[in-house]
C-alpha atoms as a PDB file:
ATOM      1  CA  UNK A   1      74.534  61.967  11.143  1.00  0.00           C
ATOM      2  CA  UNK A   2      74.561  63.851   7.953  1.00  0.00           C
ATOM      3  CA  UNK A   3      77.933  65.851   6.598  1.00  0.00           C
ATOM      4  CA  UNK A   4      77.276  69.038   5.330  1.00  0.00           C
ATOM      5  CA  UNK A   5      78.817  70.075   1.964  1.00  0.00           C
ATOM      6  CA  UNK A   6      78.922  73.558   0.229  1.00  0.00           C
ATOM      7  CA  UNK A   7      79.352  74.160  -3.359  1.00  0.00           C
ATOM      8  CA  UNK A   8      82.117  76.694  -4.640  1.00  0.00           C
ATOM      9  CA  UNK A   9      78.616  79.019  -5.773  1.00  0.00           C
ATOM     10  CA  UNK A  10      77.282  78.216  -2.265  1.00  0.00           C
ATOM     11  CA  UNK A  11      80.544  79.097  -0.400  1.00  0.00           C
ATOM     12  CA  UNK A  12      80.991  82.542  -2.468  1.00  0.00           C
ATOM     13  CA  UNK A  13      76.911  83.112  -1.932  1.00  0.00           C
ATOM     14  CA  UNK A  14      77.642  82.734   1.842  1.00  0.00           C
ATOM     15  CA  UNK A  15      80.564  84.960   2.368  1.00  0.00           C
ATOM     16  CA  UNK A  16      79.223  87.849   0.234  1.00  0.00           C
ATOM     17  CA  UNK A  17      75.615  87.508   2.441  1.00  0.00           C
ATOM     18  CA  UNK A  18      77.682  86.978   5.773  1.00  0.00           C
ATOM     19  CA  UNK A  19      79.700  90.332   5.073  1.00  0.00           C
ATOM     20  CA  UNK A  20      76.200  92.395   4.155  1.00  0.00           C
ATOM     21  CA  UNK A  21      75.467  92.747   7.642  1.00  0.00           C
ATOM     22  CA  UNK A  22      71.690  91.210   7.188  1.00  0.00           C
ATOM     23  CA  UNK A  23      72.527  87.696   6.580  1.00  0.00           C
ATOM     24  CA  UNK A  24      70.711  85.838   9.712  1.00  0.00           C
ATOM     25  CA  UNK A  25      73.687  83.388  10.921  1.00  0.00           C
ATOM     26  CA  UNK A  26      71.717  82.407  13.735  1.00  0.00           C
ATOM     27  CA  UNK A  27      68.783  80.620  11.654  1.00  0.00           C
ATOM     28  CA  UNK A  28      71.292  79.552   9.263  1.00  0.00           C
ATOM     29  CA  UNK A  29      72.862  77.372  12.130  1.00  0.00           C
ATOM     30  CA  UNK A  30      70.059  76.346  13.017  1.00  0.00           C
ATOM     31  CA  UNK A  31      68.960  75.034   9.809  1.00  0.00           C
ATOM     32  CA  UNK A  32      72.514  72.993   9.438  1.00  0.00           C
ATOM     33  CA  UNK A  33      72.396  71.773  12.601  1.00  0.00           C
ATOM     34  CA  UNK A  34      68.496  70.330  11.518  1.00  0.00           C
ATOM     35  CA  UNK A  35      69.473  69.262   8.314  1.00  0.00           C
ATOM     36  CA  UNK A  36      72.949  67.349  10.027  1.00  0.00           C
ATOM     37  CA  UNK A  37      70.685  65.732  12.386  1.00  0.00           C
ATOM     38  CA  UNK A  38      68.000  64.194   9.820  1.00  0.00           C
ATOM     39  CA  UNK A  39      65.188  66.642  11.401  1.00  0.00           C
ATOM     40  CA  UNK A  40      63.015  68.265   9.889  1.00  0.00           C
ATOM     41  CA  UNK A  41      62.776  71.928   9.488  1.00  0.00           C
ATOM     42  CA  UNK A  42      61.165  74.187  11.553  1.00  0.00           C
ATOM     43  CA  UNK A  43      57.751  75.375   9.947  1.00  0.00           C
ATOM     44  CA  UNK A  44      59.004  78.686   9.695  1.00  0.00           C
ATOM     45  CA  UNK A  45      61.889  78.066   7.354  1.00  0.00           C
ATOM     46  CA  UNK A  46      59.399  76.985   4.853  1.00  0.00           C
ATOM     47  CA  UNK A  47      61.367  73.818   3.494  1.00  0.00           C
ATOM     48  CA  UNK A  48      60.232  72.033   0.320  1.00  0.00           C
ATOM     49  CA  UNK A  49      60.845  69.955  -2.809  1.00  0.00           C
ATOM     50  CA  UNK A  50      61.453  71.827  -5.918  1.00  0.00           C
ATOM     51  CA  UNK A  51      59.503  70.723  -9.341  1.00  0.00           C
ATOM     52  CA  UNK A  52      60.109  70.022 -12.721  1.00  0.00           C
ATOM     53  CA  UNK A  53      64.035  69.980 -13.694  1.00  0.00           C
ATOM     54  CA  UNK A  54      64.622  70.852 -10.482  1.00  0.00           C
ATOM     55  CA  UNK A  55      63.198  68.083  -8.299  1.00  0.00           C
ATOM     56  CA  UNK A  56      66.157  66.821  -6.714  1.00  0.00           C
ATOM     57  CA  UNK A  57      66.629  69.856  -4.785  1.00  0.00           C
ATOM     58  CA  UNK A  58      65.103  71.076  -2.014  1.00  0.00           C
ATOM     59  CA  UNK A  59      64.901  74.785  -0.649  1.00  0.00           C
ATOM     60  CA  UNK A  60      63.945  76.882   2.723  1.00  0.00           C
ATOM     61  CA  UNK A  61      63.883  80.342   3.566  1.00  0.00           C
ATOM     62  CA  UNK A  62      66.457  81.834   5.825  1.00  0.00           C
ATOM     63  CA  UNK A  63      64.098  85.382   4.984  1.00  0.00           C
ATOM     64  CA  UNK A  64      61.476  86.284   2.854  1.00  0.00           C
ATOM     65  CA  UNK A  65      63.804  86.454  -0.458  1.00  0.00           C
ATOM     66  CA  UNK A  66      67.121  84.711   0.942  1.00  0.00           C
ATOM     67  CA  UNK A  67      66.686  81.033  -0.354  1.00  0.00           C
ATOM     68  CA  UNK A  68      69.142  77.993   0.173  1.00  0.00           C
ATOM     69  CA  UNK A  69      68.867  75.435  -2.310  1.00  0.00           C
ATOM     70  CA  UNK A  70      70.240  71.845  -0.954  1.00  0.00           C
ATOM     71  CA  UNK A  71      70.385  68.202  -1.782  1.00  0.00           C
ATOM     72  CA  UNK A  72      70.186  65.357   0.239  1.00  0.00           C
ATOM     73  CA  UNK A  73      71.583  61.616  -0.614  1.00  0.00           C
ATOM     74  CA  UNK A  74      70.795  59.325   1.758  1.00  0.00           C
ATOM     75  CA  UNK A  75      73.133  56.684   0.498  1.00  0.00           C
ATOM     76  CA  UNK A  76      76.585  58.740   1.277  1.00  0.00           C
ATOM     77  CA  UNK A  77      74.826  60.498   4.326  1.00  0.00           C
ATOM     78  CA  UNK A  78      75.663  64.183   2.770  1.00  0.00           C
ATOM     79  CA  UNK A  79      73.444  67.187   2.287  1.00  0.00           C
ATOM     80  CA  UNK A  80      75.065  69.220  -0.304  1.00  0.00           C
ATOM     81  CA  UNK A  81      74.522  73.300  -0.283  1.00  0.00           C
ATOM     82  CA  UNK A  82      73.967  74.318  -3.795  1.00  0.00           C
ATOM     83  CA  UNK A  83      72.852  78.018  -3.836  1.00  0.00           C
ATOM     84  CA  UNK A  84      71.791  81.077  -1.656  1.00  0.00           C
ATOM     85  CA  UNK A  85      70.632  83.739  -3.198  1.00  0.00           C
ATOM     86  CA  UNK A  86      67.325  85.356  -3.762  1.00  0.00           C
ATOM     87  CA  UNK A  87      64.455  84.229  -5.766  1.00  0.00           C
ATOM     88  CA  UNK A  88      66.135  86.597  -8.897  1.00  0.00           C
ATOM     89  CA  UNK A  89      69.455  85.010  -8.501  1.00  0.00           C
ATOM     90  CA  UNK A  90      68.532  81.479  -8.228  1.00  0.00           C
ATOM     91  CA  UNK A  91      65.670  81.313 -10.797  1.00  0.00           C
ATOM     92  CA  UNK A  92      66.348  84.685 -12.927  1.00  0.00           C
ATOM     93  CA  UNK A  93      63.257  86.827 -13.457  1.00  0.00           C
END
């Protein structure tokens, strides 16, 4: 079993999306509880590796623009929470 880890940026991310009424706890859960477990995603969350200077990360959708951006290191069994944001706030535009 995995620990789950949340970056300062992550942690401030969550509680501003968790107070905006929208953010969808439920499939957020859900996604933890995958991610603790070693399973993979459902489908629907869209999960995938991120290219170029960003290949270590991965990402899935919790909506259509709400993104969480994780690691994984299979050595120290941790997945580390990086970002959520939107597509803007994670990659600018």
């Amino acid at each position: 079993m995995y620990s789950v880890l949340f970056s300062n940026s992550a942690r401030k991310s969550l509680e501003k999306y968790a107070h905006s009424g929208v953010f969808p706890q439920k499939k957020f859960r859900q996604a933890l509880l995958c991610l603790r477990e070693e399973k993979p995603l459902p489908v629907s969350f869209q999960d995938h590796q991120l290219k170029g200077s960003m290949s270590i990360y991965r990402e899935f959708h919790l909506s259509y623009d709400l993104l969480v951006q994780y690691e994984r290191d299979d050595v120290l069994c941790v997945v580390a929470i990086n970002k959520i944001g939107t597509h803007t706030e994670l990659f600018g535009g």
